[in-house]
N, C-alpha and C. Protein backbone atom coordinates (compact mmCIF):
# COMPACT_ATOMS: atom_id res chain seq x y z
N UNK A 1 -0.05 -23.24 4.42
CA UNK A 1 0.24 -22.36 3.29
C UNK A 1 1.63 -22.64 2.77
N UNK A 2 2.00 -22.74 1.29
CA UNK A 2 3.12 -22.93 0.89
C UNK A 2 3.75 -21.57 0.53
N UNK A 3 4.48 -21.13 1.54
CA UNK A 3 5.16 -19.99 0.33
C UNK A 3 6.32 -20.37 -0.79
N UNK A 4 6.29 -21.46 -1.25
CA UNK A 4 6.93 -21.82 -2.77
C UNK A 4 6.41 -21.36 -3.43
N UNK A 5 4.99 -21.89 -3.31
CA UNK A 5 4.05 -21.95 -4.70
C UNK A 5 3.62 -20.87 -5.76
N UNK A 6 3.41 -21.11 -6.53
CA UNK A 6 3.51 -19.78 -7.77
C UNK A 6 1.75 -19.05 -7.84
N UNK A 7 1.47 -19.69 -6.55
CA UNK A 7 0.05 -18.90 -6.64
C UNK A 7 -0.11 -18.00 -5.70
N UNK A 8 -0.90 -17.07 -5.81
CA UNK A 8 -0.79 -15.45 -4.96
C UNK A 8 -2.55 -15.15 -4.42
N UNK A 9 -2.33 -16.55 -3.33
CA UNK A 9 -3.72 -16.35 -2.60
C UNK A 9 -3.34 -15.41 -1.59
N UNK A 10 -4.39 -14.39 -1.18
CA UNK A 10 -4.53 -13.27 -0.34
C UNK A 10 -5.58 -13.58 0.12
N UNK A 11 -6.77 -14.34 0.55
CA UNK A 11 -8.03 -14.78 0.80
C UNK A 11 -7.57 -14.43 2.28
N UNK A 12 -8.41 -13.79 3.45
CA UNK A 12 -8.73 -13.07 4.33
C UNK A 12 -6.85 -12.26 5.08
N UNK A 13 -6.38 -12.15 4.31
CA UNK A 13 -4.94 -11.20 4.80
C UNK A 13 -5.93 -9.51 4.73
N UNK A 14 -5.10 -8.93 6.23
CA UNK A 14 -5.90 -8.02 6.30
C UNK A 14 -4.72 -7.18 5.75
N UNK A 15 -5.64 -5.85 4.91
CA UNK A 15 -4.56 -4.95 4.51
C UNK A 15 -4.95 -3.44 4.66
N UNK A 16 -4.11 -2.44 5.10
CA UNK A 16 -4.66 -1.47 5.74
C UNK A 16 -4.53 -0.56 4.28
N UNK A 17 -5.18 0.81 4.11
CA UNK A 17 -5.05 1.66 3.25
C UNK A 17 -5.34 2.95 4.14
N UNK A 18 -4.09 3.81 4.03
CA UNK A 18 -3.74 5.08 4.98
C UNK A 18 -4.23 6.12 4.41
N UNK A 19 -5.04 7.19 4.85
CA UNK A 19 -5.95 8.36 3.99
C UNK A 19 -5.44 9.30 4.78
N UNK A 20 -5.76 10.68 4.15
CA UNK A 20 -6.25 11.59 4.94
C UNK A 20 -6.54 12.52 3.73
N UNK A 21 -6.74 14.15 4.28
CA UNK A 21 -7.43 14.89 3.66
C UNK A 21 -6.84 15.10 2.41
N UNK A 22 -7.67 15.14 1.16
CA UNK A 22 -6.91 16.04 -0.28
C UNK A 22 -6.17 13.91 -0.60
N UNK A 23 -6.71 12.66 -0.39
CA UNK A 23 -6.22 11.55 -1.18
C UNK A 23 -6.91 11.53 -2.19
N UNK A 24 -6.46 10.76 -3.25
CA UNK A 24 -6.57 10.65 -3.99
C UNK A 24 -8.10 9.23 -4.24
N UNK A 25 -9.39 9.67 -4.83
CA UNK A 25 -10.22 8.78 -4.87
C UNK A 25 -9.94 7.61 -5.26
N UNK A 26 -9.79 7.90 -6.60
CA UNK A 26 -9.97 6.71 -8.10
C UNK A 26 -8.79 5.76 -7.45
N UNK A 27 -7.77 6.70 -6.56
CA UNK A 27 -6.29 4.97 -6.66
C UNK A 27 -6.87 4.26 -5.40
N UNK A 28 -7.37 5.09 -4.53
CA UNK A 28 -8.54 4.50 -3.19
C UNK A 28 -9.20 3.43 -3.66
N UNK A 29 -9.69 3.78 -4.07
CA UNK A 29 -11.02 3.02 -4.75
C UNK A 29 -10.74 1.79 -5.62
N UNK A 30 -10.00 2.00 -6.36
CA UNK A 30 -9.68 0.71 -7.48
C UNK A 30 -8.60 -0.28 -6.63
N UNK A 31 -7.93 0.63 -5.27
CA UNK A 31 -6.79 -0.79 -5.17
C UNK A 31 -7.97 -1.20 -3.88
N UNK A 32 -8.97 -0.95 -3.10
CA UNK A 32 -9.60 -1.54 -2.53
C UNK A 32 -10.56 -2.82 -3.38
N UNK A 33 -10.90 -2.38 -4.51
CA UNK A 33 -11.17 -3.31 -4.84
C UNK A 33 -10.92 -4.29 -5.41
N UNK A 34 -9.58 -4.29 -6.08
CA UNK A 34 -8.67 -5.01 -6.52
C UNK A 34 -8.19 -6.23 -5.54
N UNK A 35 -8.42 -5.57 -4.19
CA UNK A 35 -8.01 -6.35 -2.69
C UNK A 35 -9.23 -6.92 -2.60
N UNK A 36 -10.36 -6.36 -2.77
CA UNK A 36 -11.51 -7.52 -2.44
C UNK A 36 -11.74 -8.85 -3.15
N UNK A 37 -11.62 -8.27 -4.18
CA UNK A 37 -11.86 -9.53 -5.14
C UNK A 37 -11.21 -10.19 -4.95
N UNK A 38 -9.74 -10.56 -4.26
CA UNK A 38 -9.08 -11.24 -4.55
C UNK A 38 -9.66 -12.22 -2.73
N UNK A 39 -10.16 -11.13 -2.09
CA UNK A 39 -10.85 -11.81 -0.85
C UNK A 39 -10.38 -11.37 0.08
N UNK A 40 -9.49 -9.79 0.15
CA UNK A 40 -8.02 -9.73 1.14
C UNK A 40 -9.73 -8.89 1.79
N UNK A 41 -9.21 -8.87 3.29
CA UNK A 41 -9.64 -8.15 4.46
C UNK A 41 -9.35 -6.66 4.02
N UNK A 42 -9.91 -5.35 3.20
CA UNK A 42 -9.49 -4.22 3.72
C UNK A 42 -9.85 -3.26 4.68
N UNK A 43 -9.15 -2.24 5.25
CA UNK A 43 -9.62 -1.58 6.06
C UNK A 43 -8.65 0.38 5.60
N UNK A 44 -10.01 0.61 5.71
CA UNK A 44 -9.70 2.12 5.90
C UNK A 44 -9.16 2.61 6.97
N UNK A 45 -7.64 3.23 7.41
CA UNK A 45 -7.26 3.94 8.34
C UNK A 45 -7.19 5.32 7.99
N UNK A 46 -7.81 6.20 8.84
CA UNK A 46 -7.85 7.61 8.01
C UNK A 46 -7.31 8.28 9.66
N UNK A 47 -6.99 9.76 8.93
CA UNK A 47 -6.35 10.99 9.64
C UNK A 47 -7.44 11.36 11.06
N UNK A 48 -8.71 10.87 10.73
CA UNK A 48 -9.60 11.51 11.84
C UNK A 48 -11.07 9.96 11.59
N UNK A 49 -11.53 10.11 12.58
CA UNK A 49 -12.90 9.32 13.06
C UNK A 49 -14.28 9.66 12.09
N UNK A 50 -13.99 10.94 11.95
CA UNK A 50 -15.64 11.44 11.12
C UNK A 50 -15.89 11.24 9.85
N UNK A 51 -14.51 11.35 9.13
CA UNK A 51 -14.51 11.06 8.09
C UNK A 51 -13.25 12.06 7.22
N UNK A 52 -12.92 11.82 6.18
CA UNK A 52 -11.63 11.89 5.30
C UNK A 52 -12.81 12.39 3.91
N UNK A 53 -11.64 13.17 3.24
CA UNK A 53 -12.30 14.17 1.80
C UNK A 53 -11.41 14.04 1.26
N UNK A 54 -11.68 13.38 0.24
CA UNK A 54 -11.06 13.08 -0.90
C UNK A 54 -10.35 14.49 -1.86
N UNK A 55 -9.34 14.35 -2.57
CA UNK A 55 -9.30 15.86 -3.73
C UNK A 55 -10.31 16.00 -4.02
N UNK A 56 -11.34 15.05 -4.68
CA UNK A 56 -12.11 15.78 -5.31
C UNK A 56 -13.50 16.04 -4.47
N UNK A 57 -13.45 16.16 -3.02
CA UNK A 57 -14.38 16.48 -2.38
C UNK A 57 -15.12 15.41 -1.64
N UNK A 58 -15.44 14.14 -1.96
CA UNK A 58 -16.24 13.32 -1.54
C UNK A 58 -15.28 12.71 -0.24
N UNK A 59 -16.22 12.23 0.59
CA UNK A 59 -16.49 11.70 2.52
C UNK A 59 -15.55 10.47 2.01
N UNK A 60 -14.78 9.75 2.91
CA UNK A 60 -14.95 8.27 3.10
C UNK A 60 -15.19 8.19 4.62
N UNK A 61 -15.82 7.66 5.52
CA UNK A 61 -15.79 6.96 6.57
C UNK A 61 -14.44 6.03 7.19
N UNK A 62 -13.39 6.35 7.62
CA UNK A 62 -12.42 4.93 7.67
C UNK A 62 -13.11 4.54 8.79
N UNK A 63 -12.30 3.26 8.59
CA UNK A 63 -13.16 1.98 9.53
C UNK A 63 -12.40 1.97 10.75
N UNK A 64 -11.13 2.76 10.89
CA UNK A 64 -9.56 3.10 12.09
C UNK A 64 -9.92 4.64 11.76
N UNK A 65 -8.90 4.78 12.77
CA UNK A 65 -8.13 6.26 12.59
C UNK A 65 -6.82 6.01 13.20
N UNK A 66 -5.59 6.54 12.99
CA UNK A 66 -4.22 6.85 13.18
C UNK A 66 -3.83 6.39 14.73
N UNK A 67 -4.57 7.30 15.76
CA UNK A 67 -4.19 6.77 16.81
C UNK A 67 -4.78 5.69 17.88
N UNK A 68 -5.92 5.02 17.09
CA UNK A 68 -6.64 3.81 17.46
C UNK A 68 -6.36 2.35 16.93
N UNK A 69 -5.34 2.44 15.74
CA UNK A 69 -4.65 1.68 15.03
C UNK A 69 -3.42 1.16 14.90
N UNK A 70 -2.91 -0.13 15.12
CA UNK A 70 -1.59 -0.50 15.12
C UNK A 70 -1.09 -1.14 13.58
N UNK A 71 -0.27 -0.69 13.04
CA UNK A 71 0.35 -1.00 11.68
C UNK A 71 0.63 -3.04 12.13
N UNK A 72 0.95 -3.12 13.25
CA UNK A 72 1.58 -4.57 13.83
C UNK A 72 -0.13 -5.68 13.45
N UNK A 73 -1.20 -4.80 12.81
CA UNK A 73 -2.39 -5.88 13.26
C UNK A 73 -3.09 -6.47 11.63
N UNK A 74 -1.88 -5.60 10.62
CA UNK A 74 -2.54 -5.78 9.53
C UNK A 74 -1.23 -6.82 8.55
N UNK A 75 -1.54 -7.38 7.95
CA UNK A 75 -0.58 -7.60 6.29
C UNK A 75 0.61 -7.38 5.82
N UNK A 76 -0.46 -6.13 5.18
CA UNK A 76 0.12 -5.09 4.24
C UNK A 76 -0.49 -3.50 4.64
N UNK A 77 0.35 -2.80 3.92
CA UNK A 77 -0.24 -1.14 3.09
C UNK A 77 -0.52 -0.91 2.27
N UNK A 78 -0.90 0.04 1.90
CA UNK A 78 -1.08 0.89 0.27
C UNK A 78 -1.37 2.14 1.09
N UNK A 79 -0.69 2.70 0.08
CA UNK A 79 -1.08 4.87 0.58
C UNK A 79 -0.63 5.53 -0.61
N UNK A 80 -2.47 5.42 -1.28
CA UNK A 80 -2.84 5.83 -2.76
C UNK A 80 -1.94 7.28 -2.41
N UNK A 81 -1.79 7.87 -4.09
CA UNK A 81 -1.84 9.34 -4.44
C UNK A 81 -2.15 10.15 -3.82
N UNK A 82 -2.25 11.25 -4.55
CA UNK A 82 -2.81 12.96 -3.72
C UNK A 82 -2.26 13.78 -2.98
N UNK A 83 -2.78 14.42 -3.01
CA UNK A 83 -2.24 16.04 -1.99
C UNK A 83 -2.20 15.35 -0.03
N UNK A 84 -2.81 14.31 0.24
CA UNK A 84 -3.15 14.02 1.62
C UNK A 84 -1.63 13.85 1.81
N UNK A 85 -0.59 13.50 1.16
CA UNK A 85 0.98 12.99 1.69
C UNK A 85 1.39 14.06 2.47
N UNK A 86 1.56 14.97 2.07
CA UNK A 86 1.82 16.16 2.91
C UNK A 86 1.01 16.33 4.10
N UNK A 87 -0.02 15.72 4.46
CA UNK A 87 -0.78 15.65 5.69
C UNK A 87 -0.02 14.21 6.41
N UNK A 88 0.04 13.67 5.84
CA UNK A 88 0.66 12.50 6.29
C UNK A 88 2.30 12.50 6.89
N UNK A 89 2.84 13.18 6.11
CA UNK A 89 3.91 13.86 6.52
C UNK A 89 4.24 14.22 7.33
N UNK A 90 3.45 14.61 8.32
CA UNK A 90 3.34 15.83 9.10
C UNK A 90 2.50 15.55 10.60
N UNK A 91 2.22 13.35 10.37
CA UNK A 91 1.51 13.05 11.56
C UNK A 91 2.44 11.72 11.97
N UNK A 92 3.22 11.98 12.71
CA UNK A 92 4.03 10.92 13.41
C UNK A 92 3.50 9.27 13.71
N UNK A 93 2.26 9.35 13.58
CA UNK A 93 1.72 7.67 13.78
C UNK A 93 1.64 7.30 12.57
N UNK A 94 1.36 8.24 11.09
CA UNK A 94 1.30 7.59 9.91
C UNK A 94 3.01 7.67 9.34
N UNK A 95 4.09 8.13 9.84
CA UNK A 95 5.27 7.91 9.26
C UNK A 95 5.65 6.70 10.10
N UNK A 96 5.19 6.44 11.32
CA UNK A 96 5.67 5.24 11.87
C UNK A 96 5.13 4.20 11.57
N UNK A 97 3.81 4.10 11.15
CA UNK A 97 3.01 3.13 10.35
C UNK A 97 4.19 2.22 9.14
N UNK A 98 4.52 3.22 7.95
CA UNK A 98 5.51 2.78 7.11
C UNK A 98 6.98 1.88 8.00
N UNK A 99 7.45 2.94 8.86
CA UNK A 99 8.77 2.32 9.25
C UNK A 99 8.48 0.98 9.98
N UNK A 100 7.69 0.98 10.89
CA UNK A 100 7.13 -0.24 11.63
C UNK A 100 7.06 -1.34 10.51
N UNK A 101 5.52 -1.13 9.35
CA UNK A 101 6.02 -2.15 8.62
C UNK A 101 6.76 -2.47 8.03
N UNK A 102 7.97 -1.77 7.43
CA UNK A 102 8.76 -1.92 6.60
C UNK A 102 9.88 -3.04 7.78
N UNK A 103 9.80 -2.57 9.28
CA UNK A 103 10.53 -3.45 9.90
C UNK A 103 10.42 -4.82 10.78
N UNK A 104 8.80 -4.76 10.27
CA UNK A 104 8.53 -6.39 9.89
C UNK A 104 7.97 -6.82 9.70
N UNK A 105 8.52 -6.44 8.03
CA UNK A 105 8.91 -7.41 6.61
C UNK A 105 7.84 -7.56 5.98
N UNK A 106 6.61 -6.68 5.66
CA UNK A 106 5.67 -5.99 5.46
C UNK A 106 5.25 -5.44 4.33
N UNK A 107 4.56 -6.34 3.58
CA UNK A 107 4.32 -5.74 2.09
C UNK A 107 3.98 -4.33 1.97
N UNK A 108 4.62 -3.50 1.15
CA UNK A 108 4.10 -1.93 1.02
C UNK A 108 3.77 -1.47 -0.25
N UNK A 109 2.74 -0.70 -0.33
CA UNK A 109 2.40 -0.16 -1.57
C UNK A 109 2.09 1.45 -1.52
N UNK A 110 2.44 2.11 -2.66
CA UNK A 110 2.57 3.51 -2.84
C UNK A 110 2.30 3.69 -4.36
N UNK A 111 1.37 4.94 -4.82
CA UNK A 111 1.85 5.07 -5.97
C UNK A 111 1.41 7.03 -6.17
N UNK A 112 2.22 7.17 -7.20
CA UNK A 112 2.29 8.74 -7.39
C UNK A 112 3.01 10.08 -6.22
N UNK A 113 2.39 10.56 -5.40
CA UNK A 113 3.08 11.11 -4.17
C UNK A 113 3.59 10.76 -3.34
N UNK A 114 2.36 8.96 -3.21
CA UNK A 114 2.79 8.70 -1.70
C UNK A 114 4.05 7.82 -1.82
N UNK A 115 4.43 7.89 -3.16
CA UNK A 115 6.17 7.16 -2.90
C UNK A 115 7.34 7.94 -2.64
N UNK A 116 7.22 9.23 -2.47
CA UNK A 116 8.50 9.84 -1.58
C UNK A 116 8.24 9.68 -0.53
N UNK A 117 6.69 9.73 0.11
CA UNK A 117 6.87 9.98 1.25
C UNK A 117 6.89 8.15 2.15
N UNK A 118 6.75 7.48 1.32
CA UNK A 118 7.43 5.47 1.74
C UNK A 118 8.77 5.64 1.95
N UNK A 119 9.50 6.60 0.87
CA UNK A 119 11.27 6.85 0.81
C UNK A 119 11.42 7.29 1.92
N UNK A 120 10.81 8.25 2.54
CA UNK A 120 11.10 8.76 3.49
C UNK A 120 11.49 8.49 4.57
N UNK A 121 10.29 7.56 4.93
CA UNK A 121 10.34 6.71 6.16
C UNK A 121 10.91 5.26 6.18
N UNK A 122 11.02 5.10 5.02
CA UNK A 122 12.12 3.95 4.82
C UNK A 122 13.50 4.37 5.05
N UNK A 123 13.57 5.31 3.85
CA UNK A 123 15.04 5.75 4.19
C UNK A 123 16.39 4.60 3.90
N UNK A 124 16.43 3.86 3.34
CA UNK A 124 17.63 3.04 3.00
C UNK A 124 17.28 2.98 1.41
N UNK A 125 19.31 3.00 1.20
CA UNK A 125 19.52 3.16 -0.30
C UNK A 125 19.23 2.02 -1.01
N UNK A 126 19.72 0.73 -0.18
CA UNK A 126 19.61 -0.67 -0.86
C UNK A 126 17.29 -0.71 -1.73
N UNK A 127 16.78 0.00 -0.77
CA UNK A 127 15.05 -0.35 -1.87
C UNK A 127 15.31 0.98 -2.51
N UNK A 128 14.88 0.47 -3.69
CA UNK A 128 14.93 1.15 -4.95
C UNK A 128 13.15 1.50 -5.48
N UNK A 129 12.99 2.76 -5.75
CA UNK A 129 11.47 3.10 -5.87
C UNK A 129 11.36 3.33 -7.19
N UNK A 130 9.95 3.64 -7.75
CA UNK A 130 9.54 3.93 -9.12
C UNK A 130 9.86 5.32 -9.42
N UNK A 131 10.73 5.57 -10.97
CA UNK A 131 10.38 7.17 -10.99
C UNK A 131 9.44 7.00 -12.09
N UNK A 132 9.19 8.15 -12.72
CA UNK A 132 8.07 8.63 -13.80
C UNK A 132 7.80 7.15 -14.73
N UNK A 133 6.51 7.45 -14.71
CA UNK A 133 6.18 6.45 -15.37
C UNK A 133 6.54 4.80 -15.26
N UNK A 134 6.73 4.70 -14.16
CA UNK A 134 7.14 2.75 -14.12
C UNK A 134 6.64 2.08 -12.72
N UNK A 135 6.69 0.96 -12.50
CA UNK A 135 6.14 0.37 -11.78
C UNK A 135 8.23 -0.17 -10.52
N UNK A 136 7.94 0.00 -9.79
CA UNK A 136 9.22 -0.88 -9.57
C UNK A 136 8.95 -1.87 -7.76
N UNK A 137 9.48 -2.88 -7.76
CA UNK A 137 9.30 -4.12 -6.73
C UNK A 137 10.55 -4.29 -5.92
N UNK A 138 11.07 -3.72 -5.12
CA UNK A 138 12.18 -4.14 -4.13
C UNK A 138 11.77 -3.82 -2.42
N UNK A 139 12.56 -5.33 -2.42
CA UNK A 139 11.86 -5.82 -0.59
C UNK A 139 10.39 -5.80 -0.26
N UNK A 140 9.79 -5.81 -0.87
CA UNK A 140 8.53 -5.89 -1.23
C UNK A 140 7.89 -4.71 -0.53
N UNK A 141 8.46 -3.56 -1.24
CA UNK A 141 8.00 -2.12 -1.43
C UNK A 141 7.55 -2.26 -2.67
N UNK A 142 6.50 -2.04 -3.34
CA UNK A 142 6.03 -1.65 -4.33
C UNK A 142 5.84 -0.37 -4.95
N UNK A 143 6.15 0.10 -5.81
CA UNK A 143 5.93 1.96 -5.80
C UNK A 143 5.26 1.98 -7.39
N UNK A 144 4.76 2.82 -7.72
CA UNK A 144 4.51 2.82 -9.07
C UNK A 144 4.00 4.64 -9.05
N UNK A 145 4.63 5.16 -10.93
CA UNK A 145 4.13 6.62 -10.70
C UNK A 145 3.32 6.39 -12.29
N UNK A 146 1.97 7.19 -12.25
CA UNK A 146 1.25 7.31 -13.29
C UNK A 146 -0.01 7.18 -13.02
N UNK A 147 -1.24 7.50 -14.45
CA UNK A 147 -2.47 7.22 -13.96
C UNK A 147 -3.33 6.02 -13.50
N UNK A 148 -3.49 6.39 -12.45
CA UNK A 148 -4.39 5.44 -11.53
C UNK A 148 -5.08 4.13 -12.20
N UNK A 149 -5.52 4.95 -13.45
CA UNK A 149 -6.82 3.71 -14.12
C UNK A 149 -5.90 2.69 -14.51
N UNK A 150 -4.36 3.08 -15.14
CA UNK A 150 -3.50 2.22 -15.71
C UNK A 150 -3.15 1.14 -14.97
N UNK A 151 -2.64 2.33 -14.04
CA UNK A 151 -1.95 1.19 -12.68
C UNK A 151 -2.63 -0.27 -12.25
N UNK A 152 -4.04 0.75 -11.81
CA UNK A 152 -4.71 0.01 -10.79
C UNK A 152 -5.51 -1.23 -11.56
N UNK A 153 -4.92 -1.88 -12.61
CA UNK A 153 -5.64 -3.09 -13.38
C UNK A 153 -4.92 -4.43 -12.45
N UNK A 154 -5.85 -5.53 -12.46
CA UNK A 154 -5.38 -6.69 -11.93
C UNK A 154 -5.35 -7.64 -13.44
N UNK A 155 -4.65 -8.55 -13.20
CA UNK A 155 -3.98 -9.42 -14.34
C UNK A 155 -5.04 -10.54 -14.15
N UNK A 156 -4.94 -11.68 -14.72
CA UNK A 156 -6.37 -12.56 -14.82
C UNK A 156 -5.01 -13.66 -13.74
N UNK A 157 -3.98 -13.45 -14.23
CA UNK A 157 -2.56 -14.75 -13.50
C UNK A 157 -1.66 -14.08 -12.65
N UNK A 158 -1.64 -13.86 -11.74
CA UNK A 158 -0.54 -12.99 -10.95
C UNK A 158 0.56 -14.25 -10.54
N UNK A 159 1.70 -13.87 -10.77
CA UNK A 159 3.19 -14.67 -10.51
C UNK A 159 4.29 -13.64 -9.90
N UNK A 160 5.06 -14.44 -9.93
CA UNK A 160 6.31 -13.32 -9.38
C UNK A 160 6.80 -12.93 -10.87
N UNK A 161 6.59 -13.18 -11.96
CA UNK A 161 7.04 -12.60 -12.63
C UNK A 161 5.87 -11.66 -13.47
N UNK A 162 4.65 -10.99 -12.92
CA UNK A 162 3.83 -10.07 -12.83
C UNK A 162 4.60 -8.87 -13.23
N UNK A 163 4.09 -8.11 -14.17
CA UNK A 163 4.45 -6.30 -14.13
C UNK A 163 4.05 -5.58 -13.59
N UNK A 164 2.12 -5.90 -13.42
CA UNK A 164 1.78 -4.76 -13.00
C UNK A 164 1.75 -4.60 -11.75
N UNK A 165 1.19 -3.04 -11.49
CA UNK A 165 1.21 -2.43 -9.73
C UNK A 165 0.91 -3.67 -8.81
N UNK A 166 -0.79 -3.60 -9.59
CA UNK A 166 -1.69 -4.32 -7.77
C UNK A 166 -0.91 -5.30 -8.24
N UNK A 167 -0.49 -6.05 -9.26
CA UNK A 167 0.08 -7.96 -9.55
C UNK A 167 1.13 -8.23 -8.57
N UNK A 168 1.72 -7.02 -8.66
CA UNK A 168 3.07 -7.30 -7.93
C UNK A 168 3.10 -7.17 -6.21
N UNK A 169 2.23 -6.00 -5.65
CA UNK A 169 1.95 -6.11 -4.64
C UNK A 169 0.73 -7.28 -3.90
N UNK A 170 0.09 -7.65 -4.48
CA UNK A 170 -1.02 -8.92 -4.63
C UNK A 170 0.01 -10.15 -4.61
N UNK A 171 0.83 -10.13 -5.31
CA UNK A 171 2.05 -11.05 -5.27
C UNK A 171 2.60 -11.18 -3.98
N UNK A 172 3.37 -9.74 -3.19
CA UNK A 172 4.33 -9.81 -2.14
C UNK A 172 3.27 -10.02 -0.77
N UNK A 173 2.15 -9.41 -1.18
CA UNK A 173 0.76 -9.71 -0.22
C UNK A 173 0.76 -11.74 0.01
N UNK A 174 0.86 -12.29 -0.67
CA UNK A 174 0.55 -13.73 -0.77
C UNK A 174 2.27 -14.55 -0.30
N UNK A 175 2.91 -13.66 -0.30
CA UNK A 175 4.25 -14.27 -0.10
C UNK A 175 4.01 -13.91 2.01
N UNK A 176 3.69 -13.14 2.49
CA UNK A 176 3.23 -12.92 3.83
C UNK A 176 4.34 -11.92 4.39
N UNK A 177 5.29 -11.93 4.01
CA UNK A 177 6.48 -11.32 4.38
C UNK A 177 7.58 -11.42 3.00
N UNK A 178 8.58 -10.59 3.71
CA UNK A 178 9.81 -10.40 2.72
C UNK A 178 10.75 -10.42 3.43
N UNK A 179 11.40 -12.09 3.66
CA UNK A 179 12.26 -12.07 4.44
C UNK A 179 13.80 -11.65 4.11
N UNK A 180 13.66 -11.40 2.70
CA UNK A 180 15.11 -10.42 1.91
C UNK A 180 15.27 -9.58 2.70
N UNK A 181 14.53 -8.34 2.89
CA UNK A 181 15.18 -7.46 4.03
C UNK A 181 16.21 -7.86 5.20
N UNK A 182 15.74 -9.23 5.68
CA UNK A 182 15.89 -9.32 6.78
C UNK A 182 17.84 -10.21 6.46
N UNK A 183 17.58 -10.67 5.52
CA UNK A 183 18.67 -11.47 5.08
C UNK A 183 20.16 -10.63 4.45
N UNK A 184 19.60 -9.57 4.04
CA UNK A 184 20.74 -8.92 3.33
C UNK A 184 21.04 -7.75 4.63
């Protein structure tokens, strides 16, 4: 694999997506598939075994749960929208999930709620997150705030010089790491 190259293959990188109760469907849903197409491995890690309820009511099945799961076995993250952050908040294996990957060098993605709660567990001033309305890319934290349908579009060319959400995280996904953290 070249990580020079200006192309942003993700073809079997596994990437986890963190749920729990009250997430958000539609950003679920569109960045999983945004990850398939492109060929990435996803996997559902959710709050419990039986299954996870979306805001607007509907089951997912995750394919993990929290304490059967090591953040060390996947990629990347994403931890769509919704009311579930505050559940997440509040469960010590999913705030260590973030810090773990963030400490190694671990593509991350967030958009709408779940980017305070990435701040959180990141916690350093040097990554800089999205506020209202924008997409923003440092250390290959990805954050973006707004509606889902907007966000969650994939580009036909993803580069490093990509705008959008998934482009940019699909981007830091294909780079394998972000060894900037580690350098500055």
């Amino acid at each position: 694999f070249d990580y020079l190259s200006d192309s942003a293959q993700i073809a079997t990188r596994r990437v986890a997506i963190l749920i729990a109760d009250g997430f958000d469907l539609n950003s679920y849903r569109d960045m999983k598939s945004a990850l398939q197409k492109q060929n990435a491995f996803v996997f559902t890690i959710g709050s419990q075994r039986q299954g996870v309820t979306s805001e607007s009511g509907e089951k997912v099945i995750p394919d993990h749960h929290f304490p059967g799961m090591r953040s060390t076995l996947f990629d990347a993250t994403f931890v769509p929208g919704g009311k579930h952050v505050s559940v997440l908040a509040k469960n010590g294996i999913a705030k260590h999930w973030i810090s773990e990957s963030f400490a190694h060098l671990k593509p991350i993605a967030g958009v709408n709620e779940a980017v305070d709660f990435i701040r959180k567990q990141i916690n350093l001033d040097a990554v800089k997150y999205a506020s209202n309305g924008q997409v923003k890319e440092s250390y290959g934290v990805v954050t973006a705030h707004g509606a889902p349908a907007e966000l969650l579009q994939v580009s036909s060319n993803i580069s490093r010089e990509s705008k959008g959400f998934v482009d940019q995280f699909i981007w830091q996904i294909s780079r394998h790491r972000n060894w900037q953290r580690e350098l500055d």
